[in-house]
PDB file of N, CA and C in Angstrom:
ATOM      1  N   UNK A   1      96.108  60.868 172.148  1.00  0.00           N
ATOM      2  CA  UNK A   1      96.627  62.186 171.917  1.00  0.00           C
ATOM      3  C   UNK A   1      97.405  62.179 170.614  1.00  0.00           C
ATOM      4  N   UNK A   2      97.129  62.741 169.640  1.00  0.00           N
ATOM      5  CA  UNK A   2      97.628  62.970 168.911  1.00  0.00           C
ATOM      6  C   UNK A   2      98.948  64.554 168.686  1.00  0.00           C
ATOM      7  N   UNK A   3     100.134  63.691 167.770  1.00  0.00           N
ATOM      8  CA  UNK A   3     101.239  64.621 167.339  1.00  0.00           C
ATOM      9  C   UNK A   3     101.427  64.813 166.140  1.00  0.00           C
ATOM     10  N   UNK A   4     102.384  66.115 165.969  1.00  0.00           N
ATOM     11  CA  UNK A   4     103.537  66.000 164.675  1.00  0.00           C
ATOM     12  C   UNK A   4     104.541  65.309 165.005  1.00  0.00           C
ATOM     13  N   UNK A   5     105.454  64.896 164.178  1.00  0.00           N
ATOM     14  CA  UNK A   5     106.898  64.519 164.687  1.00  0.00           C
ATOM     15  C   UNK A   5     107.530  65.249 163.625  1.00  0.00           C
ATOM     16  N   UNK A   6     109.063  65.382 163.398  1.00  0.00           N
ATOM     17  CA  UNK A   6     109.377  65.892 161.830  1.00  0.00           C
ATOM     18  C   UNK A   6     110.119  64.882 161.417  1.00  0.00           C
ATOM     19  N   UNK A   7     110.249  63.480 161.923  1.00  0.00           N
ATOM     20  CA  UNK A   7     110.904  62.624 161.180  1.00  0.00           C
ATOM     21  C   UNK A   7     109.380  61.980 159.961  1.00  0.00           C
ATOM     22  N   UNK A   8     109.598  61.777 159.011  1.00  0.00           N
ATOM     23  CA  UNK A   8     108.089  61.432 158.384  1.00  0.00           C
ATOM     24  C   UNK A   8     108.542  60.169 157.790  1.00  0.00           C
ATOM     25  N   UNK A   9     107.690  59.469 157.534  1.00  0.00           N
ATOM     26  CA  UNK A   9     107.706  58.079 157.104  1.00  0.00           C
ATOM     27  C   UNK A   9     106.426  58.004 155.553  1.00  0.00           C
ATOM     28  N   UNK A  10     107.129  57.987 154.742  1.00  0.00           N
ATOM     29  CA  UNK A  10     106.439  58.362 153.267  1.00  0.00           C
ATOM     30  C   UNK A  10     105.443  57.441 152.763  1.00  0.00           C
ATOM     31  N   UNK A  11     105.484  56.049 153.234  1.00  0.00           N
ATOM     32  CA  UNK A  11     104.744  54.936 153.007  1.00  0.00           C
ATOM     33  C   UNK A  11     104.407  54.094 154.191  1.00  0.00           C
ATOM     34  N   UNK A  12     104.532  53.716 154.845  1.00  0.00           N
ATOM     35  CA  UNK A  12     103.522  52.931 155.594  1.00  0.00           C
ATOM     36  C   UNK A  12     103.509  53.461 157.269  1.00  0.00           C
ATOM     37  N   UNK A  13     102.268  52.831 157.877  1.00  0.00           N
ATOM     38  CA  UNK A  13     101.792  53.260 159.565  1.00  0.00           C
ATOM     39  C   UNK A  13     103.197  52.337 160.116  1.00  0.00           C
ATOM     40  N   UNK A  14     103.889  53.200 160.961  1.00  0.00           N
ATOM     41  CA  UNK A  14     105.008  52.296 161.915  1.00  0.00           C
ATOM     42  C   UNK A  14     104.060  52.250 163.222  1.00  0.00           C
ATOM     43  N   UNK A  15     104.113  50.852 163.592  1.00  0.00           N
ATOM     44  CA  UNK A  15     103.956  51.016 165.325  1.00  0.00           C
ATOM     45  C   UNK A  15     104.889  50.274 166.122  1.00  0.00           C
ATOM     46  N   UNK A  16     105.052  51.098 167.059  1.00  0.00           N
ATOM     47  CA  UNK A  16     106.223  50.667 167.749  1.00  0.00           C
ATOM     48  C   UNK A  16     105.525  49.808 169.114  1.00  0.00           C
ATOM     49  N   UNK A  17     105.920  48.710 169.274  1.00  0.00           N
ATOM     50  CA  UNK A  17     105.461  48.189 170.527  1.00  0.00           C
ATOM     51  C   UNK A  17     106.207  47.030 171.268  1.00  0.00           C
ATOM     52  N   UNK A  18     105.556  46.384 172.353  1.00  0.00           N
ATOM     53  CA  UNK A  18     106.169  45.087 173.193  1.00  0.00           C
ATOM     54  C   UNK A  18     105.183  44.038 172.905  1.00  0.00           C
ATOM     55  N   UNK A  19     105.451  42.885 172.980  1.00  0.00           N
ATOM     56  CA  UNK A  19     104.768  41.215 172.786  1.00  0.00           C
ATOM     57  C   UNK A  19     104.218  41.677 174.099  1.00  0.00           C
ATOM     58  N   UNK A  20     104.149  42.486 175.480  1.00  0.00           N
ATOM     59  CA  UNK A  20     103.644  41.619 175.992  1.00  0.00           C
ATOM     60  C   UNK A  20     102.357  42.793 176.435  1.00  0.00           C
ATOM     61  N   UNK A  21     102.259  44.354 175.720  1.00  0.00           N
ATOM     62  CA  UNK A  21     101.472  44.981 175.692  1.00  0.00           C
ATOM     63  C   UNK A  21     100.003  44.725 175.471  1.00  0.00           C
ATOM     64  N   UNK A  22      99.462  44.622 176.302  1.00  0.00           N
ATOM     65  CA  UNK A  22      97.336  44.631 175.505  1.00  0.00           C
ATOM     66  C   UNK A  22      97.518  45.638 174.658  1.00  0.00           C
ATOM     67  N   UNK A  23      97.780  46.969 175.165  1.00  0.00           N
ATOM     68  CA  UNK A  23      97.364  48.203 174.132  1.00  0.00           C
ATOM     69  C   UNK A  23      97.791  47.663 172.545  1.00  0.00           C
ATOM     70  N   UNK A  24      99.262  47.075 172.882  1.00  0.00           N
ATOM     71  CA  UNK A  24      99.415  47.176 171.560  1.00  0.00           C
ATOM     72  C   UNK A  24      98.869  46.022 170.813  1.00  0.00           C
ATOM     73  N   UNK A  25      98.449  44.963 171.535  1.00  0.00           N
ATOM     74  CA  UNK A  25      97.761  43.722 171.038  1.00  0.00           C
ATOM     75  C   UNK A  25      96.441  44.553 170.269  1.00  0.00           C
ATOM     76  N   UNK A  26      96.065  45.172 171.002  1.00  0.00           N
ATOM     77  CA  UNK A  26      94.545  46.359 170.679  1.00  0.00           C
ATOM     78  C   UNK A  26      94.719  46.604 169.187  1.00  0.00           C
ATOM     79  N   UNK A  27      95.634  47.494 169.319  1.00  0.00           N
ATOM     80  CA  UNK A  27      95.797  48.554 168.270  1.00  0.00           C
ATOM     81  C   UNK A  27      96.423  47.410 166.815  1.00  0.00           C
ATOM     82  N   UNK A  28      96.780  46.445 167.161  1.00  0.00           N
ATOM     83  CA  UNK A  28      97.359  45.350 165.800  1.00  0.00           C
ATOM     84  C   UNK A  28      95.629  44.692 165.719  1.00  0.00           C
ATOM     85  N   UNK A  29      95.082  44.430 166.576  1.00  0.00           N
ATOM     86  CA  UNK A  29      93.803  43.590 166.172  1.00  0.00           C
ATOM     87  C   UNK A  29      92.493  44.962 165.123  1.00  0.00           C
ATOM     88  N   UNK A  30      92.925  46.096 165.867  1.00  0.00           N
ATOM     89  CA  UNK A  30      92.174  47.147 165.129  1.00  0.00           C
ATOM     90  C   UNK A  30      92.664  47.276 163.875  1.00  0.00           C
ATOM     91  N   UNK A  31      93.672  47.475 164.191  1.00  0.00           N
ATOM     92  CA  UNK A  31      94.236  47.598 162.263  1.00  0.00           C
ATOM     93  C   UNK A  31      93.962  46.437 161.198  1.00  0.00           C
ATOM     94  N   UNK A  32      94.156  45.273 161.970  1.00  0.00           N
ATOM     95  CA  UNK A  32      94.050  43.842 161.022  1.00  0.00           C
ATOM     96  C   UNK A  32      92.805  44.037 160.796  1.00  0.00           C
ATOM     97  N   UNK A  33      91.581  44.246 161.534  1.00  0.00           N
ATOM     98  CA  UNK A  33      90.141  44.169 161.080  1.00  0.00           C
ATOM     99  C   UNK A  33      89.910  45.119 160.371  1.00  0.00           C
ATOM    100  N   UNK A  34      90.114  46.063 159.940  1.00  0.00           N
ATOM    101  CA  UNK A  34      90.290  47.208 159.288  1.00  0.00           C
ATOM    102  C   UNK A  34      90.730  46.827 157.848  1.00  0.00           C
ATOM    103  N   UNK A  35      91.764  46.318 157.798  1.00  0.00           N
ATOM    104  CA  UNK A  35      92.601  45.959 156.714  1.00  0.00           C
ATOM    105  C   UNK A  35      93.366  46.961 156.333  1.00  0.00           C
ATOM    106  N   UNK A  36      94.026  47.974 157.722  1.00  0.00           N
ATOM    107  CA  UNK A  36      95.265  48.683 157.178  1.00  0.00           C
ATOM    108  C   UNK A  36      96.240  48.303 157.969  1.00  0.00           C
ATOM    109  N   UNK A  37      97.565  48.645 156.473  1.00  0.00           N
ATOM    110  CA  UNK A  37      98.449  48.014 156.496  1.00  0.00           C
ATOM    111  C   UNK A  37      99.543  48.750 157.635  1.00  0.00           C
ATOM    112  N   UNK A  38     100.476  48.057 158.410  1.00  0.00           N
ATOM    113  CA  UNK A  38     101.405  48.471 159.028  1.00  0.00           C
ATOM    114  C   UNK A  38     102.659  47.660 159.214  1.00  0.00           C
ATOM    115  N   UNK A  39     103.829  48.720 159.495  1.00  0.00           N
ATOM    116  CA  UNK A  39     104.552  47.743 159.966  1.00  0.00           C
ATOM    117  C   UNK A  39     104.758  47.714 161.589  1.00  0.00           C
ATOM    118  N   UNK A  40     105.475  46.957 162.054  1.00  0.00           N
ATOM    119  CA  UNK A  40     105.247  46.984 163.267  1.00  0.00           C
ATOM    120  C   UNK A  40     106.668  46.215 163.912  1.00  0.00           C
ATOM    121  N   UNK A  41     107.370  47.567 165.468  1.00  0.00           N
ATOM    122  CA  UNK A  41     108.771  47.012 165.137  1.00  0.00           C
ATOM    123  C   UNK A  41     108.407  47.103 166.873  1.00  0.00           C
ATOM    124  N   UNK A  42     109.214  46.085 167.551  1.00  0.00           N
ATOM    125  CA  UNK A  42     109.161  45.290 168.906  1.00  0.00           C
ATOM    126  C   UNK A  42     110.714  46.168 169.674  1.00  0.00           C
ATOM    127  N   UNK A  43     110.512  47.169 169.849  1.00  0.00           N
ATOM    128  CA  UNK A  43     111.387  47.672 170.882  1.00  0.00           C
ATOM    129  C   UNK A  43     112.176  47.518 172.083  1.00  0.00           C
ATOM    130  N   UNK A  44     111.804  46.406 171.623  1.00  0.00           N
ATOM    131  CA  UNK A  44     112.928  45.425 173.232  1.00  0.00           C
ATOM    132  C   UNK A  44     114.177  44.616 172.560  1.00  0.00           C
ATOM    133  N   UNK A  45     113.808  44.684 171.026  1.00  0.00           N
ATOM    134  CA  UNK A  45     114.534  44.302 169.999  1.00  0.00           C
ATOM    135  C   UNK A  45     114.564  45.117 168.934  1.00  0.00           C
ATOM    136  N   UNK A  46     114.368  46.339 168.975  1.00  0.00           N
ATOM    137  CA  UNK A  46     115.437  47.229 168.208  1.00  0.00           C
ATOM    138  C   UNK A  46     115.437  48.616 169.402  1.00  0.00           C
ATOM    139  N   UNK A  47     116.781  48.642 169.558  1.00  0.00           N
ATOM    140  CA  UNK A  47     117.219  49.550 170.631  1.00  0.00           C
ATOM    141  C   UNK A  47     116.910  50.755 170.184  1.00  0.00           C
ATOM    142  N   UNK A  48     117.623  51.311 168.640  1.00  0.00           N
ATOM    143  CA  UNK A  48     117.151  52.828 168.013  1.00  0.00           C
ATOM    144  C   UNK A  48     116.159  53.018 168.154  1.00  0.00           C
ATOM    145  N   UNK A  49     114.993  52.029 167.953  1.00  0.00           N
ATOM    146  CA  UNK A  49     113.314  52.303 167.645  1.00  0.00           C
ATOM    147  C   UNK A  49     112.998  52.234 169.631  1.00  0.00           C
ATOM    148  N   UNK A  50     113.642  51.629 170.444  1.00  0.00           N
ATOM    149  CA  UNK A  50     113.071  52.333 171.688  1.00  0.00           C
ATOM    150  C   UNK A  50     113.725  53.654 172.173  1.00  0.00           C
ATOM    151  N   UNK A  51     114.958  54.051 171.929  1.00  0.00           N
ATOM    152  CA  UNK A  51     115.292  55.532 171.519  1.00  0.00           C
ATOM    153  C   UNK A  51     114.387  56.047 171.269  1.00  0.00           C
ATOM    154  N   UNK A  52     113.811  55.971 169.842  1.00  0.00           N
ATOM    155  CA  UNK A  52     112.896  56.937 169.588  1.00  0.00           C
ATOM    156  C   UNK A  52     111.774  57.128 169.836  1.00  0.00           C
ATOM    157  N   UNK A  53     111.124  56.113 170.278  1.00  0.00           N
ATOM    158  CA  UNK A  53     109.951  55.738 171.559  1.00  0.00           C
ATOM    159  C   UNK A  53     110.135  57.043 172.390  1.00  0.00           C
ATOM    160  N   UNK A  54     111.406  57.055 173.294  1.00  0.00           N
ATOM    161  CA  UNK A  54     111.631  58.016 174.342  1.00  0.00           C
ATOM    162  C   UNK A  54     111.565  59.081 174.118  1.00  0.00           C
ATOM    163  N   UNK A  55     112.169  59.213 172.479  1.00  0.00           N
ATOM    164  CA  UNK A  55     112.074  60.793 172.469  1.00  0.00           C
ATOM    165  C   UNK A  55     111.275  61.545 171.950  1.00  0.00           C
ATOM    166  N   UNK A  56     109.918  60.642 171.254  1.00  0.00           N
ATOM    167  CA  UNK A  56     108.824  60.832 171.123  1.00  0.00           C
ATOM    168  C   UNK A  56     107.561  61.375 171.918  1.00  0.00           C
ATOM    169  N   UNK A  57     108.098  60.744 172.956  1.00  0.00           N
ATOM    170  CA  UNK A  57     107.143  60.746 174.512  1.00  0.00           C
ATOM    171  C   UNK A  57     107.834  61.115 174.776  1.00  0.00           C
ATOM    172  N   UNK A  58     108.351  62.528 174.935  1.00  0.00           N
ATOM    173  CA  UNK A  58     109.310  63.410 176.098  1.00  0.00           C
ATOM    174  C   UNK A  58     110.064  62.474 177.371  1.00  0.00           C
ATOM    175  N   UNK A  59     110.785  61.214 176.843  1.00  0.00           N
ATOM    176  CA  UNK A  59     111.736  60.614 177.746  1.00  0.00           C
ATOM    177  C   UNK A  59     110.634  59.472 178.545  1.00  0.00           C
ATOM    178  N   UNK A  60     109.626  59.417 177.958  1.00  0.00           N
ATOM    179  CA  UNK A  60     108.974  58.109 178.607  1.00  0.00           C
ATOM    180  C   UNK A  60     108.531  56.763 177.191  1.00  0.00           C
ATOM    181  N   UNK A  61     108.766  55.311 177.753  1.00  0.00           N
ATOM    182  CA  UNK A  61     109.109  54.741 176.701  1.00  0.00           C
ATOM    183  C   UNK A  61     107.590  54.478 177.001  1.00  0.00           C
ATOM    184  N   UNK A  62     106.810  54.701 175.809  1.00  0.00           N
ATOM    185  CA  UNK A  62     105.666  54.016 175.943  1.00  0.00           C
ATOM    186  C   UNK A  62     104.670  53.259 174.591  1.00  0.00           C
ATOM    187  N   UNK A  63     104.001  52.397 175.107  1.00  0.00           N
ATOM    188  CA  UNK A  63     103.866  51.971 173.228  1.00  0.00           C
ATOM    189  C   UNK A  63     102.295  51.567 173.783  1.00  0.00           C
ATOM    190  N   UNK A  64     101.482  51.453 172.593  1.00  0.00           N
ATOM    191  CA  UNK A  64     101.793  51.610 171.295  1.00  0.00           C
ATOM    192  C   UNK A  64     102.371  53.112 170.992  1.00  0.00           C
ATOM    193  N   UNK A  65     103.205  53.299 170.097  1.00  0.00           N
ATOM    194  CA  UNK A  65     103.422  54.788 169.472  1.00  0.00           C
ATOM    195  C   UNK A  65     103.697  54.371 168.090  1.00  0.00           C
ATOM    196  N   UNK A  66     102.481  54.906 167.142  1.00  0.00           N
ATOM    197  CA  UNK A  66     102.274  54.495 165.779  1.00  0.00           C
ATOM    198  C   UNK A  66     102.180  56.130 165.376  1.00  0.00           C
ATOM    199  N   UNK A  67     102.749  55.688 164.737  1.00  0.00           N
ATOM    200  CA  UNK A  67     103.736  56.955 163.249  1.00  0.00           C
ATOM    201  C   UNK A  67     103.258  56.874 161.974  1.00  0.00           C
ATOM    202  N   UNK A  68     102.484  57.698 161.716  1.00  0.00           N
ATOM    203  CA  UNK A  68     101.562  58.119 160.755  1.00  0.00           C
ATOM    204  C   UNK A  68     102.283  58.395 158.992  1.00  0.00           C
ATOM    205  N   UNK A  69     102.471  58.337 158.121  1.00  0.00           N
ATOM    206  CA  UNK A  69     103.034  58.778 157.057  1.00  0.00           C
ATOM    207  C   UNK A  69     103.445  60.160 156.850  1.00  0.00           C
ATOM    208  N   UNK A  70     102.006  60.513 157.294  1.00  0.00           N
ATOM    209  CA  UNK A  70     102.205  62.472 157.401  1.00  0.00           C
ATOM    210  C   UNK A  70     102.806  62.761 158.399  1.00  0.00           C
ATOM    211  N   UNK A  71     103.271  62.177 159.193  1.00  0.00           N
ATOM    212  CA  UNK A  71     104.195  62.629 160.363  1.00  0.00           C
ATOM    213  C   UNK A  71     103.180  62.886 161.777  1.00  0.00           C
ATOM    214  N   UNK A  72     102.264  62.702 161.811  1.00  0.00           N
ATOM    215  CA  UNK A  72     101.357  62.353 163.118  1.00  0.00           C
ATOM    216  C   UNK A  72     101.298  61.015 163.440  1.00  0.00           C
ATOM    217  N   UNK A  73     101.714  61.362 165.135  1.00  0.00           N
ATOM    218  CA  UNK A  73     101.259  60.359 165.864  1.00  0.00           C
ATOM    219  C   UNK A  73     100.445  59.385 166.480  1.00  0.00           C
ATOM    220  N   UNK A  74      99.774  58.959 167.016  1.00  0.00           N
ATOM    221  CA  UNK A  74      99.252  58.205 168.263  1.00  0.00           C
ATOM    222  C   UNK A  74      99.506  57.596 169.445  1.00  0.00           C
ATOM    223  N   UNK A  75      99.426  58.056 170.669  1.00  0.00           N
ATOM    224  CA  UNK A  75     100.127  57.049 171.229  1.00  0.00           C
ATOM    225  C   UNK A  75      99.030  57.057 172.466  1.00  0.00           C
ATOM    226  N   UNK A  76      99.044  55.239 173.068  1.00  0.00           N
ATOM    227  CA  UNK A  76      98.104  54.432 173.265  1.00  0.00           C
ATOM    228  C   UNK A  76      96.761  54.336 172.686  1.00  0.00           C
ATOM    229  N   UNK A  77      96.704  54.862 172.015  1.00  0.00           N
ATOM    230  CA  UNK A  77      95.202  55.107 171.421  1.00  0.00           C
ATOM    231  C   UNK A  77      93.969  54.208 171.378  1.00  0.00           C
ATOM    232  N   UNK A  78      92.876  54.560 171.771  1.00  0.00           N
ATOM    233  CA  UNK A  78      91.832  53.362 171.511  1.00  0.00           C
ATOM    234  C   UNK A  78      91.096  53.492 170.497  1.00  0.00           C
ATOM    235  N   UNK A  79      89.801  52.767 170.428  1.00  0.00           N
ATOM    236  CA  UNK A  79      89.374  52.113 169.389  1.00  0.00           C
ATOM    237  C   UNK A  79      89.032  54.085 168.527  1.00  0.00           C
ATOM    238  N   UNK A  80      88.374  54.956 169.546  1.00  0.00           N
ATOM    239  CA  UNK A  80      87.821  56.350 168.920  1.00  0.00           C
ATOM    240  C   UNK A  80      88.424  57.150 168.204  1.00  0.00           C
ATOM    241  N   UNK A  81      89.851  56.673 168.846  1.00  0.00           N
ATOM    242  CA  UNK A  81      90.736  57.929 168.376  1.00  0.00           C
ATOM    243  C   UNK A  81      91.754  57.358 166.846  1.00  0.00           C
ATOM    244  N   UNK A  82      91.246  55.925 166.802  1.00  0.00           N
ATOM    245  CA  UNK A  82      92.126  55.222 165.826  1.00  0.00           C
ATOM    246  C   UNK A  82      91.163  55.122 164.656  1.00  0.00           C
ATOM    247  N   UNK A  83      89.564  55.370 165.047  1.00  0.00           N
ATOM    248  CA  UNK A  83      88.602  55.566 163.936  1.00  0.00           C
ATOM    249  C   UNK A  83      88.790  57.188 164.033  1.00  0.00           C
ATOM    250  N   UNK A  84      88.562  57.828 164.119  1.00  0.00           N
ATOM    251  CA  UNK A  84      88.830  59.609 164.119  1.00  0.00           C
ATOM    252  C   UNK A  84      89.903  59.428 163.059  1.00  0.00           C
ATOM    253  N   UNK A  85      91.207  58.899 163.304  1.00  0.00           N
ATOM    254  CA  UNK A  85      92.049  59.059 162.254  1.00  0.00           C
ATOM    255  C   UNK A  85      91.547  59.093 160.910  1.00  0.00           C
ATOM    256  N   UNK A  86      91.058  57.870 160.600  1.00  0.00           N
ATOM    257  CA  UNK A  86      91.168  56.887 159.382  1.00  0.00           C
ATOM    258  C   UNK A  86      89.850  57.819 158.712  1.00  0.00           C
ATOM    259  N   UNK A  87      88.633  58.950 159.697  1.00  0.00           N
ATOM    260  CA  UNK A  87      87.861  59.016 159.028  1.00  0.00           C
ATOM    261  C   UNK A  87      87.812  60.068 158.141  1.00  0.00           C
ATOM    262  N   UNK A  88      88.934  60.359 157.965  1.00  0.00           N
ATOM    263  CA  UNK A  88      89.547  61.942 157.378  1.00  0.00           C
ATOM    264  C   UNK A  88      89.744  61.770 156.163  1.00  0.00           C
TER     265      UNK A  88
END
């Protein structure tokens, strides 16, 4: 499912996730084969960034939630909806 957010991030894909997520194992192995770049911040170790997890997802912490430059989201996304993006 894709969002807006209005916080925007001007240069690179943020994804927010856990070590011990598949999804987000998914979504880092899709991007690496791809060869786009992200950063990627572990929310069990930064408290603000699972804050904003929550308030992203209307009060549910859920990841992956990758933050687009233009201010769109993703969150859990699979392989269709992460090629749909990129094919724009």
């Amino acid at each position: 499912m894709a969002e807006t957010i209005q916080e925007k991030n001007d240069t690179k894909i943020v994804m927010y996730s856990t070590t011990w997520c598949g999804d987000c194992r998914f979504a880092k192995r899709w991007f690496d084969s791809h060869g786009i770049a992200y950063d990627e911040i572990d929310i069990e170790q930064d408290e603000s960034a699972a804050e904003l997890v929550v308030k992203l997802n209307g009060g549910k912490r859920v990841v992956p939630t990758i933050v687009f430059p233009d201010g769109s989201i993703l969150v859990e996304p699979g392989a269709r909806e992460l090629a749909a993006k990129f094919a724009k």
